[in-house]
C-alpha atoms as a PDB file:
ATOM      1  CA  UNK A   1     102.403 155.348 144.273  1.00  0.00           C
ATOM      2  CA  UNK A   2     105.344 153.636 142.561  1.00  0.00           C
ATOM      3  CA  UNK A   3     108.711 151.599 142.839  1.00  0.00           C
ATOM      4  CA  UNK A   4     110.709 154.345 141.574  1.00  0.00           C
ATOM      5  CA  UNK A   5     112.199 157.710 142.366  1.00  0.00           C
ATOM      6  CA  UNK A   6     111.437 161.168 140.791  1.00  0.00           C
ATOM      7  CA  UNK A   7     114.543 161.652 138.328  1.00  0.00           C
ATOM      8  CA  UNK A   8     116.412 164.153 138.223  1.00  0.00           C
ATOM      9  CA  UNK A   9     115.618 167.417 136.173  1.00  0.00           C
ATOM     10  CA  UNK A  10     117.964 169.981 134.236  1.00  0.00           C
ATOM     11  CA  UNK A  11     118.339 172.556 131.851  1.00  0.00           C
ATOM     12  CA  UNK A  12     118.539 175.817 130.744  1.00  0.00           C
ATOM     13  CA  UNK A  13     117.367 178.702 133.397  1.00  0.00           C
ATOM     14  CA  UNK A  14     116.677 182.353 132.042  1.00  0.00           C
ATOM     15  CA  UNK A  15     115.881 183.532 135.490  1.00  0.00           C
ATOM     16  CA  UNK A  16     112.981 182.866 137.850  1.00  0.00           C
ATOM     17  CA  UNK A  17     109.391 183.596 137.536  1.00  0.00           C
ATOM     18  CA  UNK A  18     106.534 182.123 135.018  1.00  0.00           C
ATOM     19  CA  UNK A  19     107.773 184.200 132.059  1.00  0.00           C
ATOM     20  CA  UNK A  20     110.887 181.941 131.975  1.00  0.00           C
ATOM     21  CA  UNK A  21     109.157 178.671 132.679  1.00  0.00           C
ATOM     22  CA  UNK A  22     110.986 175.234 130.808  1.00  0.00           C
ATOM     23  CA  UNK A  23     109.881 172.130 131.534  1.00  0.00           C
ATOM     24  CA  UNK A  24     112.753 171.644 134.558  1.00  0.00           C
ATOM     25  CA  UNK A  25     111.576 174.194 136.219  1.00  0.00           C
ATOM     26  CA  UNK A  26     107.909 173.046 135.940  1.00  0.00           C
ATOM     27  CA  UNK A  27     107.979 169.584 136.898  1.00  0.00           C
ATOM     28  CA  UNK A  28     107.313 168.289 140.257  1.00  0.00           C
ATOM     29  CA  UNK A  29     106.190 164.678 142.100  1.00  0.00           C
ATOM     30  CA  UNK A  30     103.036 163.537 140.975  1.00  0.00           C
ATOM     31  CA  UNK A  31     100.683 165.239 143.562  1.00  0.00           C
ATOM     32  CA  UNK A  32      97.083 162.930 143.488  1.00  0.00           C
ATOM     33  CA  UNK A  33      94.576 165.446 144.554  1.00  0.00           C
ATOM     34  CA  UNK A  34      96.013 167.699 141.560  1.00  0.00           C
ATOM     35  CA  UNK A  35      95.146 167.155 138.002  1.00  0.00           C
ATOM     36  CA  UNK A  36      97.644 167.826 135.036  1.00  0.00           C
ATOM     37  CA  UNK A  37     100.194 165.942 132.767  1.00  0.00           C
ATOM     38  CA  UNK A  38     102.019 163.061 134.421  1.00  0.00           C
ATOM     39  CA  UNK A  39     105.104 161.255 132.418  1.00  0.00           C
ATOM     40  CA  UNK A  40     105.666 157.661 132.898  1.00  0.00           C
ATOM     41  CA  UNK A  41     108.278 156.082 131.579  1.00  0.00           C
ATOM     42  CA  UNK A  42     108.938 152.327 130.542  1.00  0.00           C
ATOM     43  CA  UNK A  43     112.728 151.878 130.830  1.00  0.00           C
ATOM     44  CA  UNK A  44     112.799 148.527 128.507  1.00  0.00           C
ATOM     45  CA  UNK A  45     114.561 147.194 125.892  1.00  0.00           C
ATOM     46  CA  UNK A  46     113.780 143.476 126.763  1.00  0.00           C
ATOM     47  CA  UNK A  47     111.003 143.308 124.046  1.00  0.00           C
ATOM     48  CA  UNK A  48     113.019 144.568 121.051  1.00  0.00           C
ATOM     49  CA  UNK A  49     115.475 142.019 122.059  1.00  0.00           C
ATOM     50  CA  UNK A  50     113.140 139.591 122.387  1.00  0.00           C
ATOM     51  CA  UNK A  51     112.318 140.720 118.616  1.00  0.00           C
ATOM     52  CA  UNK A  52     115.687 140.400 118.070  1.00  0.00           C
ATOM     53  CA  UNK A  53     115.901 144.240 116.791  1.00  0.00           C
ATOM     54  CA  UNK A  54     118.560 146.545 118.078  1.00  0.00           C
ATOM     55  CA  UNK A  55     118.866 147.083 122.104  1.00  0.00           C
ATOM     56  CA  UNK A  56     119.301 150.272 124.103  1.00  0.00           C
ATOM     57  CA  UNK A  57     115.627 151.996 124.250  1.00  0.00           C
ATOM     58  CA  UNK A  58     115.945 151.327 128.002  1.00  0.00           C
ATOM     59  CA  UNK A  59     117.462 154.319 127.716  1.00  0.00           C
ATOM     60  CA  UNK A  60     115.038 156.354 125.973  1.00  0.00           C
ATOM     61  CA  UNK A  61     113.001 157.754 129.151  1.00  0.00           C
ATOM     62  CA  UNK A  62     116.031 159.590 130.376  1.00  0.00           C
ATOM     63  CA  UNK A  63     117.377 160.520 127.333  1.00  0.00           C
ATOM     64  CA  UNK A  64     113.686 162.185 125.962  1.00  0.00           C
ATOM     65  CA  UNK A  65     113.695 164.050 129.773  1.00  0.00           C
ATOM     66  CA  UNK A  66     117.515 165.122 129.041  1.00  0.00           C
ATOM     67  CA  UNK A  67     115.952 166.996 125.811  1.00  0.00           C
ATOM     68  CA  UNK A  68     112.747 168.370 127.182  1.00  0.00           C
ATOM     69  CA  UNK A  69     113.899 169.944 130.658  1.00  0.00           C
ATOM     70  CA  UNK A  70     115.199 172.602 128.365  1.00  0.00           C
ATOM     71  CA  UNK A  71     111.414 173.662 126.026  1.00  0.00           C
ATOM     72  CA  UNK A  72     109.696 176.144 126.988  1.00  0.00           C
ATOM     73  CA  UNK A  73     106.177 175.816 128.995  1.00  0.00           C
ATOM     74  CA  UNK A  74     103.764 177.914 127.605  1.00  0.00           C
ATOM     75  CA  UNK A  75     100.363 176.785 129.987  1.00  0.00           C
ATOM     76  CA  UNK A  76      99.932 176.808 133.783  1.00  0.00           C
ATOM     77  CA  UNK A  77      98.650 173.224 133.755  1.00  0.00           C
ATOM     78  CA  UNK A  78     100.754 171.144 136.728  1.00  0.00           C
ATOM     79  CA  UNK A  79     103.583 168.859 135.142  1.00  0.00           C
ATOM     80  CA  UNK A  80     104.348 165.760 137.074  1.00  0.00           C
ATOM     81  CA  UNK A  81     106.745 163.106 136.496  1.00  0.00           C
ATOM     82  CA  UNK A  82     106.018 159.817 138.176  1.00  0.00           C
ATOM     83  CA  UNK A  83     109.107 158.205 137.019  1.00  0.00           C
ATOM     84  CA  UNK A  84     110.081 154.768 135.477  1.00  0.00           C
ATOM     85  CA  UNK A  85     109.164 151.585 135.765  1.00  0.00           C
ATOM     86  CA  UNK A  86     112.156 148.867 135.649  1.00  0.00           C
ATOM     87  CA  UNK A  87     112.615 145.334 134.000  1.00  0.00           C
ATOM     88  CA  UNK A  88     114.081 143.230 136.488  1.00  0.00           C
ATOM     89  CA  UNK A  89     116.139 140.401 135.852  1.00  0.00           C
ATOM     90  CA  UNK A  90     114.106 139.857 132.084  1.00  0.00           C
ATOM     91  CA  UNK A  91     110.934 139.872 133.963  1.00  0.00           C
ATOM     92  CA  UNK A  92     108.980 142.212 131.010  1.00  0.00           C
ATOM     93  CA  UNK A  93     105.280 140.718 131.775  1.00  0.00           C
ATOM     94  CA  UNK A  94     105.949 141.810 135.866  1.00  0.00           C
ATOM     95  CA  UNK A  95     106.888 145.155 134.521  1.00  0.00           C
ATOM     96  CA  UNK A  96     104.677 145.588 132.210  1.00  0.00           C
ATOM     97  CA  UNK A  97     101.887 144.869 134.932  1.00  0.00           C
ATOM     98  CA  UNK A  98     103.375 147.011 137.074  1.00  0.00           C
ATOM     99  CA  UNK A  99     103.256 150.151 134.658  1.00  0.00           C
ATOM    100  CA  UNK A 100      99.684 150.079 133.810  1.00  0.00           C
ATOM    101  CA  UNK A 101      98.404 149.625 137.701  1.00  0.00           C
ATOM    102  CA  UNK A 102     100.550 152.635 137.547  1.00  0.00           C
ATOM    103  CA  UNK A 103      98.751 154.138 135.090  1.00  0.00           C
ATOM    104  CA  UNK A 104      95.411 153.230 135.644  1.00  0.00           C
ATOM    105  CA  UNK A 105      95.785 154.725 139.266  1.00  0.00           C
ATOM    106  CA  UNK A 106      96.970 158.027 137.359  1.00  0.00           C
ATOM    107  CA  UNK A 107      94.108 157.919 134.865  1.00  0.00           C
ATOM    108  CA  UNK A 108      91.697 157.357 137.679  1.00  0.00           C
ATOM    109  CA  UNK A 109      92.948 160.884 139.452  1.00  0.00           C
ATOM    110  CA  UNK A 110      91.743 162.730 136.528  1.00  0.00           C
ATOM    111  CA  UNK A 111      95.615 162.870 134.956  1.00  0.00           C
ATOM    112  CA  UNK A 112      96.312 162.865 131.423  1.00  0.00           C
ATOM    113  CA  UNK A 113      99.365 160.726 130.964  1.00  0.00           C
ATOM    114  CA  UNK A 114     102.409 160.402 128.496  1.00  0.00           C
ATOM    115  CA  UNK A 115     104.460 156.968 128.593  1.00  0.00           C
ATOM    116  CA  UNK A 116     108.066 157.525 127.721  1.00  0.00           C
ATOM    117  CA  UNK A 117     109.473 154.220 126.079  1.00  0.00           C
ATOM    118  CA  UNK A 118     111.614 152.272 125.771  1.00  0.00           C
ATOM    119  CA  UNK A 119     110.827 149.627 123.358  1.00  0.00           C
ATOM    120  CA  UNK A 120     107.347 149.077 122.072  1.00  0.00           C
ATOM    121  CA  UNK A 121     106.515 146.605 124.430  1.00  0.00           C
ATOM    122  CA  UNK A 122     105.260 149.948 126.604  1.00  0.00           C
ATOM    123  CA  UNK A 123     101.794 149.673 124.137  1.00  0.00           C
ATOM    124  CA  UNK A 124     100.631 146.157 126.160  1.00  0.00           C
ATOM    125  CA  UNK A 125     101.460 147.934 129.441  1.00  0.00           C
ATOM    126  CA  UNK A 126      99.751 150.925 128.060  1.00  0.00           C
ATOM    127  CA  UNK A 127      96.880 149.298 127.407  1.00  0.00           C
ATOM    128  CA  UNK A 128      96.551 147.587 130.678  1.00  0.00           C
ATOM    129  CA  UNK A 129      96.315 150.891 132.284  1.00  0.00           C
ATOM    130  CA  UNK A 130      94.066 152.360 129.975  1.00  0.00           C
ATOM    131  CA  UNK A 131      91.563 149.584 130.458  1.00  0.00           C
ATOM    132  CA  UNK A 132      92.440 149.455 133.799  1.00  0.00           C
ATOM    133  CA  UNK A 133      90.933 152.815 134.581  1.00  0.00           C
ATOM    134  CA  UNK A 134      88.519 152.995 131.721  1.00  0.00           C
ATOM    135  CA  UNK A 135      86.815 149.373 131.502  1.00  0.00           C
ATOM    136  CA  UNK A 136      83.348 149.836 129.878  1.00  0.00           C
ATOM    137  CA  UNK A 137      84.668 153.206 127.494  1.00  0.00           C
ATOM    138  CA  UNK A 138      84.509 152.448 123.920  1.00  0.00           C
ATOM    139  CA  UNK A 139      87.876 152.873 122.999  1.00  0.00           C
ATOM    140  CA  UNK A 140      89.884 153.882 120.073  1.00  0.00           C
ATOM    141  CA  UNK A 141      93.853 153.124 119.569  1.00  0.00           C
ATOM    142  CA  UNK A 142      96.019 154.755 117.238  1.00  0.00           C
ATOM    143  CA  UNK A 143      99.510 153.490 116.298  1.00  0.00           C
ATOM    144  CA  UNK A 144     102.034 155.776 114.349  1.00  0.00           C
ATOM    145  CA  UNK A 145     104.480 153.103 113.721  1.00  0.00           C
ATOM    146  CA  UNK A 146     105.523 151.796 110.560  1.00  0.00           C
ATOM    147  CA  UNK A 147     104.861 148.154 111.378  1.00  0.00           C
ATOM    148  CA  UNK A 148     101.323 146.304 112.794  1.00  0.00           C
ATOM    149  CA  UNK A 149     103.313 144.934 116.480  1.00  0.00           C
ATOM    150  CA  UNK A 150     100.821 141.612 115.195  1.00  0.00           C
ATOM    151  CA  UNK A 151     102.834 139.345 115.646  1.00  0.00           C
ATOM    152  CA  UNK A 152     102.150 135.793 116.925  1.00  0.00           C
ATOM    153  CA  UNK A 153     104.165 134.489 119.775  1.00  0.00           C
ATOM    154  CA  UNK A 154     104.004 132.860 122.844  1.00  0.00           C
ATOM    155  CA  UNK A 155     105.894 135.357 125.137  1.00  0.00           C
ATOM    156  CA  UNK A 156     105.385 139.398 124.827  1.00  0.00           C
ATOM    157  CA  UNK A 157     107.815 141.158 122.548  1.00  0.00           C
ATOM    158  CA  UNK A 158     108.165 144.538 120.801  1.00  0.00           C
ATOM    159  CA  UNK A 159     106.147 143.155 118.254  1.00  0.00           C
ATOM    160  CA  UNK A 160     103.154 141.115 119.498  1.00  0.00           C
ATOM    161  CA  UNK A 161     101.412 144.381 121.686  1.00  0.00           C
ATOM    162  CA  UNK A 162      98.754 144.585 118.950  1.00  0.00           C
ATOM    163  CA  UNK A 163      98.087 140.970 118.583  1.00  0.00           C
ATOM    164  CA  UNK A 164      97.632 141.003 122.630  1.00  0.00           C
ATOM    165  CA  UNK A 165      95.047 144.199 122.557  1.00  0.00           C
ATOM    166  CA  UNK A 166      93.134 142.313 119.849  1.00  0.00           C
ATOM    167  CA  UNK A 167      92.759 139.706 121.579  1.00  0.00           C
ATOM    168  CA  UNK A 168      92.089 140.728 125.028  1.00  0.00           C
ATOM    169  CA  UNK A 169      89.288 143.413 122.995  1.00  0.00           C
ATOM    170  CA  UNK A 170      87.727 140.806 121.113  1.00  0.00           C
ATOM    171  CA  UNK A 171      84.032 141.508 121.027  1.00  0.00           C
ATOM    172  CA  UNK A 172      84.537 144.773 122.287  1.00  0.00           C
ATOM    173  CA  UNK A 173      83.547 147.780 119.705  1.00  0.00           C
ATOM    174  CA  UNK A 174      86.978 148.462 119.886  1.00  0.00           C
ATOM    175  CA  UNK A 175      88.849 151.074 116.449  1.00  0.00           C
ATOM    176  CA  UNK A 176      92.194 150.538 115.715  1.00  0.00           C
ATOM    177  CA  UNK A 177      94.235 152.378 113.644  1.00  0.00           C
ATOM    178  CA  UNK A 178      97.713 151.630 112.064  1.00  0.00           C
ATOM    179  CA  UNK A 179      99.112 154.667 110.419  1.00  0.00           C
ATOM    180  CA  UNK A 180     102.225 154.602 108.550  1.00  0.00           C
ATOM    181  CA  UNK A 181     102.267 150.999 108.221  1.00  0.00           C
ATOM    182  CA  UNK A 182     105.333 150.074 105.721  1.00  0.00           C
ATOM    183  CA  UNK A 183     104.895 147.230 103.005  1.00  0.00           C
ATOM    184  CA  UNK A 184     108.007 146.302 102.917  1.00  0.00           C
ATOM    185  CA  UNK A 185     108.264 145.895 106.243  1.00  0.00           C
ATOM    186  CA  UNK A 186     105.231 143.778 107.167  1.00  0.00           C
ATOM    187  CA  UNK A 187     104.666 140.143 105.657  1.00  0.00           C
ATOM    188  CA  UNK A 188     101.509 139.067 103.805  1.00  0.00           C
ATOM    189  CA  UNK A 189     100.510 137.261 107.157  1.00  0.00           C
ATOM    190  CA  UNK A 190     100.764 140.359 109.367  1.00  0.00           C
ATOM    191  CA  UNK A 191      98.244 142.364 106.895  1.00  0.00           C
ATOM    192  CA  UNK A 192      95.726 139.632 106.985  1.00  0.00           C
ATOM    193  CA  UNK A 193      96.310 139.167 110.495  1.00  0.00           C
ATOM    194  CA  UNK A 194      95.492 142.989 110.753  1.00  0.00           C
ATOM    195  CA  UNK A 195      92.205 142.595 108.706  1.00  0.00           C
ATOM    196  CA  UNK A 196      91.073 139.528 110.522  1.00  0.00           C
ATOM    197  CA  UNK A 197      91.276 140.606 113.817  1.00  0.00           C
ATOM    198  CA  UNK A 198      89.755 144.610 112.622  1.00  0.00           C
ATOM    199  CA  UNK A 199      92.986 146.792 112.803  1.00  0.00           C
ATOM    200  CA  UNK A 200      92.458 149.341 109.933  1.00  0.00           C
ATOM    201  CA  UNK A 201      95.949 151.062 108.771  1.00  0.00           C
ATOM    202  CA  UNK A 202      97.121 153.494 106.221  1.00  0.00           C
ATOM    203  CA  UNK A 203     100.323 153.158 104.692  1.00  0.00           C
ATOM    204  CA  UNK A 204     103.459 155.705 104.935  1.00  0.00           C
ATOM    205  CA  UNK A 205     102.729 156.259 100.804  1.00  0.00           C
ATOM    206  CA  UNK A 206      99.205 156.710 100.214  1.00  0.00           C
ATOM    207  CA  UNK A 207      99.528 158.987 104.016  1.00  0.00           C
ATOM    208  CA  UNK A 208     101.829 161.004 102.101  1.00  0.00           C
ATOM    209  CA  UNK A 209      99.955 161.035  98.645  1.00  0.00           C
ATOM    210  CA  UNK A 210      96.744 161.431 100.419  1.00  0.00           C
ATOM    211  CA  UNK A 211      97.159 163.505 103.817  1.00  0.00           C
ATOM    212  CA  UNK A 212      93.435 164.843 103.748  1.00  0.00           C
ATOM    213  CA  UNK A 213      92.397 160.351 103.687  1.00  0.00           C
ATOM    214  CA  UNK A 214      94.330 160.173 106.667  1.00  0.00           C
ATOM    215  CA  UNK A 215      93.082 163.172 108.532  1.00  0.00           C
ATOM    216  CA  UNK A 216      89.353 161.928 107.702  1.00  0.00           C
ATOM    217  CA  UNK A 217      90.323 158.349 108.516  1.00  0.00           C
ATOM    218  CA  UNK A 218      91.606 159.900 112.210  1.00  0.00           C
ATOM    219  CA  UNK A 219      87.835 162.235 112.634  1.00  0.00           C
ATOM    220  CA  UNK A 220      86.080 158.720 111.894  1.00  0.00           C
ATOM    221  CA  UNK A 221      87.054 156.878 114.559  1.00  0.00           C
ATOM    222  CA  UNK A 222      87.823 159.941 116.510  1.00  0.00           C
ATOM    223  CA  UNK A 223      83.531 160.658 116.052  1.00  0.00           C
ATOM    224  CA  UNK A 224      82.806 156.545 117.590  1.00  0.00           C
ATOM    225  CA  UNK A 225      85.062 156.168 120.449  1.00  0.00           C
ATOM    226  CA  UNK A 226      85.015 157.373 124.089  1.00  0.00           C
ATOM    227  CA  UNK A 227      88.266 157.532 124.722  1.00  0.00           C
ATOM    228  CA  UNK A 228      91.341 157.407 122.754  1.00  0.00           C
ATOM    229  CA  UNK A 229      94.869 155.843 123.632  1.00  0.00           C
ATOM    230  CA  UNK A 230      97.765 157.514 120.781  1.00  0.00           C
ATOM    231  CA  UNK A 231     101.233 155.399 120.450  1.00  0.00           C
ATOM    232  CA  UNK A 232     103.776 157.081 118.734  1.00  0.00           C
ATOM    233  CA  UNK A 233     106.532 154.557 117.739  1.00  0.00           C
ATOM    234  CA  UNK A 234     109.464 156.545 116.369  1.00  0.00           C
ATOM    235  CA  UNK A 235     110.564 154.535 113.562  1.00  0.00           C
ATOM    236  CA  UNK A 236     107.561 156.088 111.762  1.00  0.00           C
ATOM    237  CA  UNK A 237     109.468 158.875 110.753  1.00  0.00           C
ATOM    238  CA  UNK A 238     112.295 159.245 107.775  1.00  0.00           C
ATOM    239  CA  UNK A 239     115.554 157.788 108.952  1.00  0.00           C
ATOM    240  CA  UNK A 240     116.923 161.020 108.238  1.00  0.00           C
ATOM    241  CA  UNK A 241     114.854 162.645 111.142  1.00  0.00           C
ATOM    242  CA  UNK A 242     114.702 159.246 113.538  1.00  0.00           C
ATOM    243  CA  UNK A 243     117.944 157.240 113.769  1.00  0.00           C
ATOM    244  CA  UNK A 244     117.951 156.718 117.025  1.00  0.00           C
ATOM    245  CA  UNK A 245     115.162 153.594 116.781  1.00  0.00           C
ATOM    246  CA  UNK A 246     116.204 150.212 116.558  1.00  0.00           C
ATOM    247  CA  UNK A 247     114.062 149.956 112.685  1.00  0.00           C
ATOM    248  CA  UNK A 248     114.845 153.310 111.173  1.00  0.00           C
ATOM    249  CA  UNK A 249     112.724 153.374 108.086  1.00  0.00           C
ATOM    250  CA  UNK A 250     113.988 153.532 104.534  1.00  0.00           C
ATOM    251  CA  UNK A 251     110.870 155.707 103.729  1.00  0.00           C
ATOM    252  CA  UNK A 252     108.969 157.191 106.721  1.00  0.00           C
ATOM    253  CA  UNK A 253     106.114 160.064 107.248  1.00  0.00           C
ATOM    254  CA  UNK A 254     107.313 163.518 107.218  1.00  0.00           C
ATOM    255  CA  UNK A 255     107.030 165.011 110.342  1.00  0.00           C
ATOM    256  CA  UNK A 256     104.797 167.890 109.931  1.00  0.00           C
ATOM    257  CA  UNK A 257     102.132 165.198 109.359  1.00  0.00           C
ATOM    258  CA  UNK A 258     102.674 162.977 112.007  1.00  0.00           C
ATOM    259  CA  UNK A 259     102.514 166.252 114.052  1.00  0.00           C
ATOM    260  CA  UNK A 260      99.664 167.249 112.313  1.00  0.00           C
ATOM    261  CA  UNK A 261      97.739 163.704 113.347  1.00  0.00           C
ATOM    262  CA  UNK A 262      99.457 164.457 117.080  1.00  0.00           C
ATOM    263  CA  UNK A 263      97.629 167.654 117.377  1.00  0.00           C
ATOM    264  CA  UNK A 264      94.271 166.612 115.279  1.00  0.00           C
ATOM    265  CA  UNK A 265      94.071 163.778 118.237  1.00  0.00           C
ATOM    266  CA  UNK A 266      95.342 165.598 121.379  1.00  0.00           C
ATOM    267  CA  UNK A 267      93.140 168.464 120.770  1.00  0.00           C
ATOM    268  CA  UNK A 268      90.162 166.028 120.218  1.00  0.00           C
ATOM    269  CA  UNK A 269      88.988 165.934 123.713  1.00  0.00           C
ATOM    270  CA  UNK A 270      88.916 162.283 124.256  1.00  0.00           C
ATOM    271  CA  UNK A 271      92.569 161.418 124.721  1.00  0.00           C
ATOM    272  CA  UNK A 272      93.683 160.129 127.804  1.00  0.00           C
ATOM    273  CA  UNK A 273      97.024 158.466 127.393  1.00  0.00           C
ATOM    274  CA  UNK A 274      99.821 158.696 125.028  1.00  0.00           C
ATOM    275  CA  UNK A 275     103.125 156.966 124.735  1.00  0.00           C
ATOM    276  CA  UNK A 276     106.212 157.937 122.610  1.00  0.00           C
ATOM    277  CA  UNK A 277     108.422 154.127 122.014  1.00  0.00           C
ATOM    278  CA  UNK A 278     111.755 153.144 120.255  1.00  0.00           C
ATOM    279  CA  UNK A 279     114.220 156.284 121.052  1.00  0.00           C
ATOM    280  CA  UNK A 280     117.715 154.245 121.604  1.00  0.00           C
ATOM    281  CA  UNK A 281     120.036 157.170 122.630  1.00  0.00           C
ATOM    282  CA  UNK A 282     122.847 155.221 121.800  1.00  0.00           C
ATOM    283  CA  UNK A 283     122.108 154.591 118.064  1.00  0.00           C
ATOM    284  CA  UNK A 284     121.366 158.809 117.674  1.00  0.00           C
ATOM    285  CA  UNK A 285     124.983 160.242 119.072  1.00  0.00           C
ATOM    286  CA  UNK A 286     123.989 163.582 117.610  1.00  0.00           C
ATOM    287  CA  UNK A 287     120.222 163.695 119.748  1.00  0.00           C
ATOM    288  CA  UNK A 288     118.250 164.240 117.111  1.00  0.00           C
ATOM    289  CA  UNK A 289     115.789 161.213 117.735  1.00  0.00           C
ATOM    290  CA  UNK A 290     115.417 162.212 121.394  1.00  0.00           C
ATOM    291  CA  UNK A 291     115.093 165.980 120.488  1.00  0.00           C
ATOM    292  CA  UNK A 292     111.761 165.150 118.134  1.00  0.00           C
ATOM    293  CA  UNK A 293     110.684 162.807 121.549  1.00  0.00           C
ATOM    294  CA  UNK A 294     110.353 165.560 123.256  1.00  0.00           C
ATOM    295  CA  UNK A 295     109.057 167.822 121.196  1.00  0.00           C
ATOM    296  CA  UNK A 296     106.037 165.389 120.721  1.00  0.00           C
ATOM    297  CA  UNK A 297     106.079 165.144 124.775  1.00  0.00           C
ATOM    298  CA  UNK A 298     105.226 169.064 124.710  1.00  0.00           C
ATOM    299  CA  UNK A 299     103.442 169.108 121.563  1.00  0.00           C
ATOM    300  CA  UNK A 300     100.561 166.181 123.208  1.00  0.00           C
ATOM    301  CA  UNK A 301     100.622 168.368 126.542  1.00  0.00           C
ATOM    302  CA  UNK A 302     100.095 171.736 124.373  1.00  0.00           C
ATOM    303  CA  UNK A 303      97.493 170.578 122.554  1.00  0.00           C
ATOM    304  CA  UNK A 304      95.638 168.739 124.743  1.00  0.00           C
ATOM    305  CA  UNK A 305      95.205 171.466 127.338  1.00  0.00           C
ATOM    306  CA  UNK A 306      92.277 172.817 126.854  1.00  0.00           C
ATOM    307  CA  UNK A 307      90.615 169.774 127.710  1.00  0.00           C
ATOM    308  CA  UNK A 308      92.040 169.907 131.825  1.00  0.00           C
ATOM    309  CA  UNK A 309      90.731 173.619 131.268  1.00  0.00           C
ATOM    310  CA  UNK A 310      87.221 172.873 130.593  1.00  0.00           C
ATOM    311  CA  UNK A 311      86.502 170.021 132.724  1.00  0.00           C
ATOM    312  CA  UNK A 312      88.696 166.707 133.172  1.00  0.00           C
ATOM    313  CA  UNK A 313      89.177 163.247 131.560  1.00  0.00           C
ATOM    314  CA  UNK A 314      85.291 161.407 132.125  1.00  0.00           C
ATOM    315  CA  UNK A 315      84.276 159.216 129.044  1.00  0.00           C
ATOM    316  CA  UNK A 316      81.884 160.765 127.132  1.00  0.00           C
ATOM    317  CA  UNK A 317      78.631 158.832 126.304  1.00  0.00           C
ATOM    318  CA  UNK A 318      77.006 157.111 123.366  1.00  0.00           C
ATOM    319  CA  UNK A 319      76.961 154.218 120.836  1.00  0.00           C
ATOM    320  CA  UNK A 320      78.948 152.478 118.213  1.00  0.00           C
ATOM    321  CA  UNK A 321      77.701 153.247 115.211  1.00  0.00           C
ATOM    322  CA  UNK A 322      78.616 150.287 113.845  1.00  0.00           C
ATOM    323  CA  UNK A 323      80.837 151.577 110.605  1.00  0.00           C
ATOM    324  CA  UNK A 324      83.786 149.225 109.229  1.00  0.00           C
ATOM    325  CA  UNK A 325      86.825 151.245 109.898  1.00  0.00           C
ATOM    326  CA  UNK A 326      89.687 150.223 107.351  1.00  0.00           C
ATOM    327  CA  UNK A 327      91.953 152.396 104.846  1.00  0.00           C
ATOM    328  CA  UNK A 328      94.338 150.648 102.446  1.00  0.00           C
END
């Protein structure tokens, strides 16, 4: 299916049998006439340098899978891993292309997939897929992140993802939603690029003033959409919980409600791909950045279980309904 090899799995082993499953013992090949989770990682830092943030989340992918082969699996859904896909030589756009044909073949076997990142250059190659297998859905995108990824530039970065979605969606019915979106890290230009080209956003503040807004703001698009694509860019959360990004934020969400928007989404029904972008290992020596990764990693595929239970990933049907979708 791929360029790349299954990675290797470890961790902690209580004995055999499904009473003492962890996710080590649980994952296998991707298998195409089975359905279940897949992982997909995005081993990249070539945007954020390109951004000129901090390098090393071309580690991330092995460092979340270091973390998870130890949680426990409680579900009998398959686990796959299909592995990474590489930046050669600074080639991000070839990479990037190659991850969502990846991905779109996945989505089109009835998977549900989770990108491991990497920098957040893994959204455009996310988004590729997505469309790739899903070109007529109405969809909805929403970005934990504390920053827009609007940026105007000529070559792909970190930063631009969202100003490439936009662009490629425009006239589409296409929600967007930027939650956690810092002030002081965003210009003047990047909010009114936001509002021009229809991404709505909620700031880290008035999410934390005003959690019940931002759980309504998530069932509103959630209710006009098909499908739904989740990124989760780390640097969302408190510095204190995140270091390991290459922005850690001076403010941040608390994590119980970025959870809480994980599992309000995941549980939704209409989720088919999620990614998880920013870990740098080597800015976190104690873990703790790659140890909330994974936690999300089994926290999307917990939540989001019932759905493989009752009947697979098909768009649902019916019609925009037209509503401007914006929080300040």
């Amino acid at each position: 299916m791929t360029d790349f090899e299954f990675p290797e799995w470890t961790g902690r082993n209580d004995g055999p049998g499904p009473e003492h499953a962890r996710w080590h013992s649980r994952i296998a090949p991707v298998d195409e006439a089975t359905a279940g989770f897949v992982l997909l990682g995005l081993a990249s830092d070539e945007g954020v340098v390109r951004n000129q943030g901090r390098a090393g989340a071309v580690d991330g992918p092995a460092a979340i899978r270091a973390q998870l082969g130890s949680i426990a699996v409680h579900h009998d859904i398959p686990l796959f891993d299909g592995g990474d896909v590489q930046v050669v030589d600074g080639d991000l756009e070839s990479a990037q292309q190659r991850y969502g044909e990846a991905l779109a073949q996945l989505l089109r076997q009835g998977k549900l997939t989770v990108g491991l990142g990497g920098g957040h250059e893994i959204t455009w190659a996310s988004y590729l897929g997505v469309r790739g297998a899903f070109p007529d859905a109405r969809l909805g995108i929403i970005n934990l992140d504390a920053h827009f990824d609007n940026r105007p530039t000529e070559i792909a970065t970190s930063g631009t993802g969202f100003a490439q979605i936009m662009a490629a969606e425009a006239g589409r019915p296409t929600l967007v939603s930027a939650m956690g979106i810092a002030e002081a890290s965003n210009t003047a230009d990047l909010f009114n690029r936001a509002r021009q080209s229809g991404i709505g956003w909620v700031t880290d503040d008035r999410w934390i003033t005003y959690p019940s807004d931002a759980g309504q703001s998530v069932a509103q698009l959630l209710q006009q959409v098909d499908i739904v694509y989740l990124t989760i860019d780390l640097d969302v959360l408190p510095a204190a919980v995140a270091p390991g990004v290459s922005t850690p934020a001076t403010y941040g969400v608390p994590l119980p409600l970025v959870s809480a928007v994980i599992d309000h989404v995941a549980s939704s029904g209409k989720l088919v791909h999620a990614d998880i972008a920013e870990l740098s290992p080597s800015l976190d020596p104690t873990n703790a950045t790659a140890a909330v990764a994974a936690r999300f990693v089994d926290r999307l595929t917990t939540a989001a279980r019932g759905r493989h239970l009752t009947g697979g990933l098909a768009p649902e049907s019916g019609q925009p309904q037209g509503v401007e979708y914006h929080q300040d």
